[in-house]
N, C-alpha and C. Protein backbone atom coordinates (compact mmCIF):
# COMPACT_ATOMS: atom_id res chain seq x y z
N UNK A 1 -8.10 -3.66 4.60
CA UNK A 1 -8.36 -2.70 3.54
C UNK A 1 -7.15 -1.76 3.40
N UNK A 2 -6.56 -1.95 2.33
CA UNK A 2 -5.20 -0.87 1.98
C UNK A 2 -5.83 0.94 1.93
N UNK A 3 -5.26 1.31 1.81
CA UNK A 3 -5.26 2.77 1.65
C UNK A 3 -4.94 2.90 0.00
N UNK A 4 -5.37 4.25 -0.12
CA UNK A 4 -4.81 4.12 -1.95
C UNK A 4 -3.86 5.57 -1.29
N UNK A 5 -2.66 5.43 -2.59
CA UNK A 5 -1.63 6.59 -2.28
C UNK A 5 -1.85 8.53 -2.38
N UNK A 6 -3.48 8.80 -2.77
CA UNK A 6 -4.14 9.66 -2.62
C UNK A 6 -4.38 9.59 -1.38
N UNK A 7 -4.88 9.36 -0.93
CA UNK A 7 -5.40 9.25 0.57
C UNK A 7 -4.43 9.50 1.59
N UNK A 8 -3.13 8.90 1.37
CA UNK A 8 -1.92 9.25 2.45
C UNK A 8 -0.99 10.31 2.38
N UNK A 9 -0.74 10.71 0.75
CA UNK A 9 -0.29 11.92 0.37
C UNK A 9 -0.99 13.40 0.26
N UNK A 10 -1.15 14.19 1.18
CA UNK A 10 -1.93 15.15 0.82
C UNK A 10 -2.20 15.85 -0.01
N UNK A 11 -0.88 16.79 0.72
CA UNK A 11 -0.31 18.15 -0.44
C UNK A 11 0.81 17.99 -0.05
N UNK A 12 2.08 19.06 -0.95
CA UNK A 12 3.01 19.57 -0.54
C UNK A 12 3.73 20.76 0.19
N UNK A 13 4.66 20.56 1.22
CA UNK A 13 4.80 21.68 1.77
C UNK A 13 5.41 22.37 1.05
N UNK A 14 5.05 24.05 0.47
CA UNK A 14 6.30 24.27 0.02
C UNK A 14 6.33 25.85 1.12
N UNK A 15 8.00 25.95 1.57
CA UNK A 15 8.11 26.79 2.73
C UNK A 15 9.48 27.11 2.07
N UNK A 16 10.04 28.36 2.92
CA UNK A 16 11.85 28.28 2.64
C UNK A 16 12.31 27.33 2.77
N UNK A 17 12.04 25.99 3.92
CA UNK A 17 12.95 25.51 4.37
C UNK A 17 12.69 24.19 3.84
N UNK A 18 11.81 23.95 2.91
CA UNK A 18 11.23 22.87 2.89
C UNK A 18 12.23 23.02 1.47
N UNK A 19 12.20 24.02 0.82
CA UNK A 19 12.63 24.04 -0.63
C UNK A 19 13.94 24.23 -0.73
N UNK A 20 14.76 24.68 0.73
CA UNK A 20 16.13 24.41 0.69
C UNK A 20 16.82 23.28 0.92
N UNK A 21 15.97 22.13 1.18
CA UNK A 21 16.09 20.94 0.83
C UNK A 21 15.67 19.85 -0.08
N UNK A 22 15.77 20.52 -1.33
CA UNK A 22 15.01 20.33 -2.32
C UNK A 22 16.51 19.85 -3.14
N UNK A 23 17.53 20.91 -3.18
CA UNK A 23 18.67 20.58 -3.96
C UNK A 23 19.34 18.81 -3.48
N UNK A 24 19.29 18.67 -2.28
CA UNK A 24 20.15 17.32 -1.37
C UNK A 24 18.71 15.88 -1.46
N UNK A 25 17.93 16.53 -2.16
CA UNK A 25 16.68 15.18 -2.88
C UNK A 25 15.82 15.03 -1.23
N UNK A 26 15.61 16.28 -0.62
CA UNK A 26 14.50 15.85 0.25
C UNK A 26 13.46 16.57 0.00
N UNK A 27 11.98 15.89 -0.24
CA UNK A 27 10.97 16.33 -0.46
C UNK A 27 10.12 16.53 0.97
N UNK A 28 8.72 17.02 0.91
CA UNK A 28 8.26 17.49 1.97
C UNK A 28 6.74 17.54 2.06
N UNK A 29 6.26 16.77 2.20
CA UNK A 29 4.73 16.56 2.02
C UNK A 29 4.01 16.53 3.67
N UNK A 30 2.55 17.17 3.09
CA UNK A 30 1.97 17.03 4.62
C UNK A 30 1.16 15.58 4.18
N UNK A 31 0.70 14.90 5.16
CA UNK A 31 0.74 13.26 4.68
C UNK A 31 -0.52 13.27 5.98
N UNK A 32 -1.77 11.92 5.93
CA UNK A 32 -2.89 11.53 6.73
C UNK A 32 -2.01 11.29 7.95
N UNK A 33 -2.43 11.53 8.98
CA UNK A 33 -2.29 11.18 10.44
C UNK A 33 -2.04 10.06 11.26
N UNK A 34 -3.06 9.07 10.30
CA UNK A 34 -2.54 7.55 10.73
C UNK A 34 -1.58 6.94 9.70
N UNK A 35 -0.89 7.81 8.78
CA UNK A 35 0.05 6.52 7.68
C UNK A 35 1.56 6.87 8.76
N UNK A 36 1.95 5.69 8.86
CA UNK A 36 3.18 5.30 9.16
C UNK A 36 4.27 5.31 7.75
N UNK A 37 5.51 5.37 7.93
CA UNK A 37 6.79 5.27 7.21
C UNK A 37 6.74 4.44 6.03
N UNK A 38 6.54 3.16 6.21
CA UNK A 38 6.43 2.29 5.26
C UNK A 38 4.93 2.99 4.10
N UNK A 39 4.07 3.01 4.62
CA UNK A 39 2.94 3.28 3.69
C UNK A 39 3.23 4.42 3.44
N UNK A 40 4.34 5.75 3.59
CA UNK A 40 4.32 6.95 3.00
C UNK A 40 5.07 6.40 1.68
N UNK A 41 6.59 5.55 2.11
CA UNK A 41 7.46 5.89 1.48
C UNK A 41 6.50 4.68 -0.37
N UNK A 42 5.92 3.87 -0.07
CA UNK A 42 4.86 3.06 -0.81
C UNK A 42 4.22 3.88 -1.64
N UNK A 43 3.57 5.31 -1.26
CA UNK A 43 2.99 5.96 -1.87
C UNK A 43 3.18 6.83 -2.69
N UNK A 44 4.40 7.60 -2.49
CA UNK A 44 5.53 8.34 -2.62
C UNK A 44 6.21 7.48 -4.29
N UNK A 45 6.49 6.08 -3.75
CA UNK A 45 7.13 5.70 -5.01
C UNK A 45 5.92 5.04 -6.21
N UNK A 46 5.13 4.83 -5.36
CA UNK A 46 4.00 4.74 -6.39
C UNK A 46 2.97 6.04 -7.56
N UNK A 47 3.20 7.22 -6.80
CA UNK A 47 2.46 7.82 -7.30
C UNK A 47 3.38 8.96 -8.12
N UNK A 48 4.67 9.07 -7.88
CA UNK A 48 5.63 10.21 -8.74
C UNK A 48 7.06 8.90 -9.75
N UNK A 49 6.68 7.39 -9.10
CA UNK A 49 7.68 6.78 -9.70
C UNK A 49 9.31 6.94 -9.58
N UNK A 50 9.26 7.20 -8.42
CA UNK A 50 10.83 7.38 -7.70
C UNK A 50 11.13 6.08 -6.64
N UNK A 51 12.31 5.93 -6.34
CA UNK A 51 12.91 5.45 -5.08
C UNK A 51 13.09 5.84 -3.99
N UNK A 52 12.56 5.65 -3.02
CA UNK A 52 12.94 6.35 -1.47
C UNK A 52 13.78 5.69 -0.92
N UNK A 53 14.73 6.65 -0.36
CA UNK A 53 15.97 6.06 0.59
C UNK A 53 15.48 6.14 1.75
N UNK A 54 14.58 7.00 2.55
CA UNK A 54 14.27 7.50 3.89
C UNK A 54 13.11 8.01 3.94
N UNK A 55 12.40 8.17 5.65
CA UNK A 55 11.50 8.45 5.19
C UNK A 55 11.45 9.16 6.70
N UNK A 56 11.40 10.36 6.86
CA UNK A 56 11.14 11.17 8.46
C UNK A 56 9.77 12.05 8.77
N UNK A 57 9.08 11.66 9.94
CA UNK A 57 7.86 12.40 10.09
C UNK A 57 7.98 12.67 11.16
N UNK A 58 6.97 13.89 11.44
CA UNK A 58 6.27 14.45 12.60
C UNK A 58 4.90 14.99 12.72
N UNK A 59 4.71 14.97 13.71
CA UNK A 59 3.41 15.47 13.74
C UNK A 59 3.32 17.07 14.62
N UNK A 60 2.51 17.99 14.32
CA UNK A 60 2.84 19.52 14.08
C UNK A 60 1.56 19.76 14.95
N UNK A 61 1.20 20.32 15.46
CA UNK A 61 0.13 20.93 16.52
C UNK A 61 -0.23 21.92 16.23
N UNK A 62 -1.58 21.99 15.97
CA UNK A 62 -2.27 23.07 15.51
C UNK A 62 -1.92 24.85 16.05
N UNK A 63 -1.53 25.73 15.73
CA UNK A 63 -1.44 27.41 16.44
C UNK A 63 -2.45 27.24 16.49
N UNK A 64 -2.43 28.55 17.87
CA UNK A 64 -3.86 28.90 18.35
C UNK A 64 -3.83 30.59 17.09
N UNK A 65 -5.28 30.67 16.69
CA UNK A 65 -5.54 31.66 16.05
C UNK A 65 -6.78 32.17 16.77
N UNK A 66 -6.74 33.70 16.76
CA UNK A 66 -7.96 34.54 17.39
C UNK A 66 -8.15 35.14 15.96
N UNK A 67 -10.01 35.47 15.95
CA UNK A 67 -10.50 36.16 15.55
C UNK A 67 -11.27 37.38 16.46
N UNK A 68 -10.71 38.56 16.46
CA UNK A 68 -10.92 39.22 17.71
C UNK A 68 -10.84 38.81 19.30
N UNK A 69 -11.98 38.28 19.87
CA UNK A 69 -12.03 37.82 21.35
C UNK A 69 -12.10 36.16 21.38
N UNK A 70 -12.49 35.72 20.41
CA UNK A 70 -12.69 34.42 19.77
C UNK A 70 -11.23 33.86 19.75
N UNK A 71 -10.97 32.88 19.97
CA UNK A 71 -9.84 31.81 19.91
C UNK A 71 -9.95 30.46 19.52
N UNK A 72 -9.44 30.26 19.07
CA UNK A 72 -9.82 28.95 17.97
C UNK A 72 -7.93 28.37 17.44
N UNK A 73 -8.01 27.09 17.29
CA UNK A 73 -6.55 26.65 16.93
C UNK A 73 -7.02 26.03 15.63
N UNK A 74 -5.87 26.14 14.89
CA UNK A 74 -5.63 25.28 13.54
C UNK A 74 -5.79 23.50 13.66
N UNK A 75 -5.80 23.01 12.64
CA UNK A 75 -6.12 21.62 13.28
C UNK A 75 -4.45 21.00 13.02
N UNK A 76 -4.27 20.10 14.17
CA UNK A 76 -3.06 18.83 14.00
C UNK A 76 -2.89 18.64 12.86
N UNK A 77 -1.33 18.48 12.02
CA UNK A 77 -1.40 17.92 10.84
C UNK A 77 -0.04 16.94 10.76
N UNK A 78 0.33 16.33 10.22
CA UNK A 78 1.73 15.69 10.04
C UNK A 78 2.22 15.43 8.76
N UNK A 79 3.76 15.57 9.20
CA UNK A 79 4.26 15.73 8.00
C UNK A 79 5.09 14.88 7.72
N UNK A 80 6.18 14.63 6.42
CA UNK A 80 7.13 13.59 6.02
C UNK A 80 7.85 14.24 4.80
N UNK A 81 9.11 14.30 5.99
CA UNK A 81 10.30 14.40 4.72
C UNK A 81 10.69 13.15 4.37
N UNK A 82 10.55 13.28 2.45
CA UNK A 82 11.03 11.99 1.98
C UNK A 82 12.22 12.16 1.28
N UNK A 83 13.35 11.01 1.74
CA UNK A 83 14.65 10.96 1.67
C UNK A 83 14.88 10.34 -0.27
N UNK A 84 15.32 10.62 -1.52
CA UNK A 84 15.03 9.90 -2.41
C UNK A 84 16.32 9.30 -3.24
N UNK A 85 16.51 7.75 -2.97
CA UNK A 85 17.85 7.37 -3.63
C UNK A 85 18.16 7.69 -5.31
N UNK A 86 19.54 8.14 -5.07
CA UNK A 86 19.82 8.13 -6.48
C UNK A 86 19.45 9.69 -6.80
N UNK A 87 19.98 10.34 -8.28
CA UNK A 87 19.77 11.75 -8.18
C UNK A 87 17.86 11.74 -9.00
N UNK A 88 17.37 10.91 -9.20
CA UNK A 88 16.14 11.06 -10.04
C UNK A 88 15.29 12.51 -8.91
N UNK A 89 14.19 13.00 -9.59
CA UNK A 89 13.91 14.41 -8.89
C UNK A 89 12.24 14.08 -9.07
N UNK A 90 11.28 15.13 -8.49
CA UNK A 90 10.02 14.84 -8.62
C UNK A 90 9.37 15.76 -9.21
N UNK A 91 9.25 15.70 -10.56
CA UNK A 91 8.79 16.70 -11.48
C UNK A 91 8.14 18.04 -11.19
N UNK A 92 7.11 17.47 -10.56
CA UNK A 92 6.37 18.46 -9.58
C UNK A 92 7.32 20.09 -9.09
N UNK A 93 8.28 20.02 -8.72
CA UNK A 93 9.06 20.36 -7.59
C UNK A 93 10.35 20.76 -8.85
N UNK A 94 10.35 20.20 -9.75
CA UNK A 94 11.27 20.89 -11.01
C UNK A 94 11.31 22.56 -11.18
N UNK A 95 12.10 23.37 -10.56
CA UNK A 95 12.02 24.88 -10.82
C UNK A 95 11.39 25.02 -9.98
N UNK A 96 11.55 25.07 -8.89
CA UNK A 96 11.15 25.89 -7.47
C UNK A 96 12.37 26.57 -6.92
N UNK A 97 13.51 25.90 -6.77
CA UNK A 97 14.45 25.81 -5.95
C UNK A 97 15.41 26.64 -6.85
């Protein structure tokens, strides 16, 4: 059973640092936990209609957050910078930077 490219693409990160790599064509999405490289960069060109040159992830570990005496952590999430050949851009992400 495939995945559909909703499912592997979440949201986007958008941070300082995420958007200062926005000019050199790297995008920055938080992406499902089990998609590997190949099925990001698949989804990525399927769902904005671009080319990917690259494709880099990690996975990010939840902070611990307190609510008063209470402690509680954020949940695991992972992410993927996508590398994109050629100058084409991802509309989305047009006028941020």
């Amino acid at each position: 059973m495939s995945k559909l490219a909703q499912d592997i693409i979440l949201k986007p990160v958008i941070t300082e640092d995420s958007m200062e790599r926005l000019p050199n064509g790297k995008y920055t999405f938080e992406v499902a936990k089990d998609a590997n490289k190949v099925e990001i960069a698949k989804a990525v060109e399927e769902l904005f209609d671009v080319k990917v040159a690259k494709v880099n992830t990690m996975s990010v570990k939840g902070k611990q957050k307190r609510m008063g005496r209470y402690v509680g952590y954020r949940p695991d999430r992972k992410k993927a910078i996508v590398t994109l050949e050629g100058d084409k851009t991802i509309e989305f992400f047009d006028g941020m930077y």
